[in-house]
C-alpha atoms as a PDB file:
ATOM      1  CA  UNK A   1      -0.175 -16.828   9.783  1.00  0.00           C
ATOM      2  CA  UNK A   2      -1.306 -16.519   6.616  1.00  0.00           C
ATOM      3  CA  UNK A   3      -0.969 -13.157   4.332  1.00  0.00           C
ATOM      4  CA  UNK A   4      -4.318 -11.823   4.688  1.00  0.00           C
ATOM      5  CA  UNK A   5      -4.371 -12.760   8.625  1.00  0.00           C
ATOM      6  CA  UNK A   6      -1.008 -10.586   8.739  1.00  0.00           C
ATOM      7  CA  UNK A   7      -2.843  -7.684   6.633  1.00  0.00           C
ATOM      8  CA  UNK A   8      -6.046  -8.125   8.497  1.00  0.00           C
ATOM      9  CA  UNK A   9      -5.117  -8.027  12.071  1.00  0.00           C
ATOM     10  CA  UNK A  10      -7.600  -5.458  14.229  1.00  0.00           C
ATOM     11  CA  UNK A  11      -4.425  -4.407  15.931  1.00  0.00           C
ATOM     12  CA  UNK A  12      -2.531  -2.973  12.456  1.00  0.00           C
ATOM     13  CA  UNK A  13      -3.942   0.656  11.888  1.00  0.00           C
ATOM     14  CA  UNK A  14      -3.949  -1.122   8.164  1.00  0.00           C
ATOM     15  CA  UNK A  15      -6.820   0.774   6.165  1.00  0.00           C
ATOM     16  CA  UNK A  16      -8.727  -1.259   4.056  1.00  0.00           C
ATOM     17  CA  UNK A  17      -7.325   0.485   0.934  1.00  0.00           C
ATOM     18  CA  UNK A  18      -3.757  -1.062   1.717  1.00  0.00           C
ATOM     19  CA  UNK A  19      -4.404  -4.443   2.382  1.00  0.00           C
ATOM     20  CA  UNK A  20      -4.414  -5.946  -1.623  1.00  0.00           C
ATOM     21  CA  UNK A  21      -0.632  -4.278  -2.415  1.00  0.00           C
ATOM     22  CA  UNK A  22       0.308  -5.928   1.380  1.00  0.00           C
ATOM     23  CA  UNK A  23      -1.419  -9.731   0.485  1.00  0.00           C
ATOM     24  CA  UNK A  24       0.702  -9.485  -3.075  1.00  0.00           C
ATOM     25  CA  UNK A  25       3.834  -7.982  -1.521  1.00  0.00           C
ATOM     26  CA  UNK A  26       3.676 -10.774   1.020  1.00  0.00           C
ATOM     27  CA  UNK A  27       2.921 -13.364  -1.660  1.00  0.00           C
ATOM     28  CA  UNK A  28       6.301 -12.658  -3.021  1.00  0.00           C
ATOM     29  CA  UNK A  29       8.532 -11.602   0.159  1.00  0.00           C
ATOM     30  CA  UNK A  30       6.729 -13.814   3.076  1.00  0.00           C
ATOM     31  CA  UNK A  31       9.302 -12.579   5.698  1.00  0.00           C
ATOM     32  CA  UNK A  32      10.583  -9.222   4.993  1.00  0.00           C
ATOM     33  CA  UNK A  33       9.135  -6.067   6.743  1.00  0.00           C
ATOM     34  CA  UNK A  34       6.310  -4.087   5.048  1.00  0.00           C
ATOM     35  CA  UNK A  35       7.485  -1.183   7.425  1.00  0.00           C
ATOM     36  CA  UNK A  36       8.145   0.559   4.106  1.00  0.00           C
ATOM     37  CA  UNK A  37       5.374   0.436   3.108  1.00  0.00           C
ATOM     38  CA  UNK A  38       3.181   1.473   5.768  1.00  0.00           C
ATOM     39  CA  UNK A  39       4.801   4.578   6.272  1.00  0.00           C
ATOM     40  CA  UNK A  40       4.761   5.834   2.366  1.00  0.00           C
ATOM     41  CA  UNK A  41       1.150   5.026   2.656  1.00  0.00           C
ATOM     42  CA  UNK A  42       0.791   7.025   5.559  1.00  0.00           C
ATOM     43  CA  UNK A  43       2.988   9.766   4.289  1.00  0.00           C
ATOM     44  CA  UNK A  44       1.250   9.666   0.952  1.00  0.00           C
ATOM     45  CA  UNK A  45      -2.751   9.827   2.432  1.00  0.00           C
ATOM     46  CA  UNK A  46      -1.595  12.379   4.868  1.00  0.00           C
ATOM     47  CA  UNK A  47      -0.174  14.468   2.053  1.00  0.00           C
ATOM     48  CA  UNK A  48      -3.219  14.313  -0.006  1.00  0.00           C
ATOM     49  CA  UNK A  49      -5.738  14.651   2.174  1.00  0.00           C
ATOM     50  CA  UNK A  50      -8.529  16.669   0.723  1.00  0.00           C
ATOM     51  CA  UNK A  51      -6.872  16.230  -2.907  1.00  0.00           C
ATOM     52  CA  UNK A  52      -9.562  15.136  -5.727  1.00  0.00           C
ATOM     53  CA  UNK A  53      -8.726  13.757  -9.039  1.00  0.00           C
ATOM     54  CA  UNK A  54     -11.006  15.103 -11.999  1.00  0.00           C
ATOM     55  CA  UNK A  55     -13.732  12.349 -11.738  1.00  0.00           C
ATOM     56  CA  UNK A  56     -14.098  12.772  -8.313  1.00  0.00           C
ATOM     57  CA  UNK A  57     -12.211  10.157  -6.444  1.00  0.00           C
ATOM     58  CA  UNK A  58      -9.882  10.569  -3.835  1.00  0.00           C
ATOM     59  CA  UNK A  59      -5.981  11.386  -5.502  1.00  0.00           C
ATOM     60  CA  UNK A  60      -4.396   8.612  -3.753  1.00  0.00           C
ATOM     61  CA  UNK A  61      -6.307   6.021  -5.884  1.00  0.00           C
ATOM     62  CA  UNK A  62      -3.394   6.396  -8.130  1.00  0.00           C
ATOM     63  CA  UNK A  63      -0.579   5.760  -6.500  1.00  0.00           C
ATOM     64  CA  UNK A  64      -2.424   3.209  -4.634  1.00  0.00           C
ATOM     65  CA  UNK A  65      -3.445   1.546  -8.076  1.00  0.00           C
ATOM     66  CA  UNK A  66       0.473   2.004  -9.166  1.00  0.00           C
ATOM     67  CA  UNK A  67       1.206   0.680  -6.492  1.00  0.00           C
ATOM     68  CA  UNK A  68      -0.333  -2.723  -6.831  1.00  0.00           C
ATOM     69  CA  UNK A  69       0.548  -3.604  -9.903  1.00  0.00           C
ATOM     70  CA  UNK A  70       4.039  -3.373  -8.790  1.00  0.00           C
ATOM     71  CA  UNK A  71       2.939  -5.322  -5.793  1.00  0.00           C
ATOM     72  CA  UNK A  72       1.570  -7.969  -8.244  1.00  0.00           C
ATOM     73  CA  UNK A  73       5.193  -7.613 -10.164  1.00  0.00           C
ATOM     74  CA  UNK A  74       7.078  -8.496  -7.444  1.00  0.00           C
ATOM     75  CA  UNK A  75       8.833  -5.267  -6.490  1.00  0.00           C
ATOM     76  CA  UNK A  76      10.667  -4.537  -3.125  1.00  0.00           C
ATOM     77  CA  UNK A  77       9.078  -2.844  -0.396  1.00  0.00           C
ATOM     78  CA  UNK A  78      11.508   0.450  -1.232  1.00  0.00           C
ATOM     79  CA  UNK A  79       9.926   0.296  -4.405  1.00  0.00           C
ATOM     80  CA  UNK A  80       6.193   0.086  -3.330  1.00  0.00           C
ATOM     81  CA  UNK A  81       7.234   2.811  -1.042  1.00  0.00           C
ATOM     82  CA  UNK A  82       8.305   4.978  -3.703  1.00  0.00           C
ATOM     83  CA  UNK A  83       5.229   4.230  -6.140  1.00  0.00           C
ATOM     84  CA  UNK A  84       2.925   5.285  -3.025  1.00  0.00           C
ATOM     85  CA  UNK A  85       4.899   8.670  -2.990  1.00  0.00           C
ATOM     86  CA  UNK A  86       4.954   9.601  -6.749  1.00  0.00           C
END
């Protein structure tokens, strides 16, 4: 299964949003658990829910953009996890 198939699946509850930071993460850790992950993103969209940023878009494009790049980086799935919660 490749990374995006994993990502993709219509079975994960994975929003659209999510899926680049999961294809890098699993580009550099092919077998560890994105569990992490999943939940800080969950956490994190729950939290702020209704919360704007001053030009309009959602707040959790930031930590979601943070996010990535440390994706792209190579960081741990703790680490991800934290970025989505900062």
């Amino acid at each position: 299964m490749t990374a995006a198939e994993h990502v993709l699946r219509p079975d994960d509850a994975v929003v659209a949003e999510l899926a680049p930071v999961l294809v890098a993460f699993r580009s550099h850790y092919p077998s560890a658990s994105d569990r992490t992950i999943h939940q800080a993103y969950a956490l994190a969209q729950r939290k702020h829910l209704g919360q704007f940023r001053k030009t309009g878009e959602p707040f959790i494009t930031h930590p979601l953009a943070v996010t990535q790049i440390l994706a792209e980086y190579g960081l741990d799935a703790d680490t991800l996890g934290a970025a989505l919660l900062h």
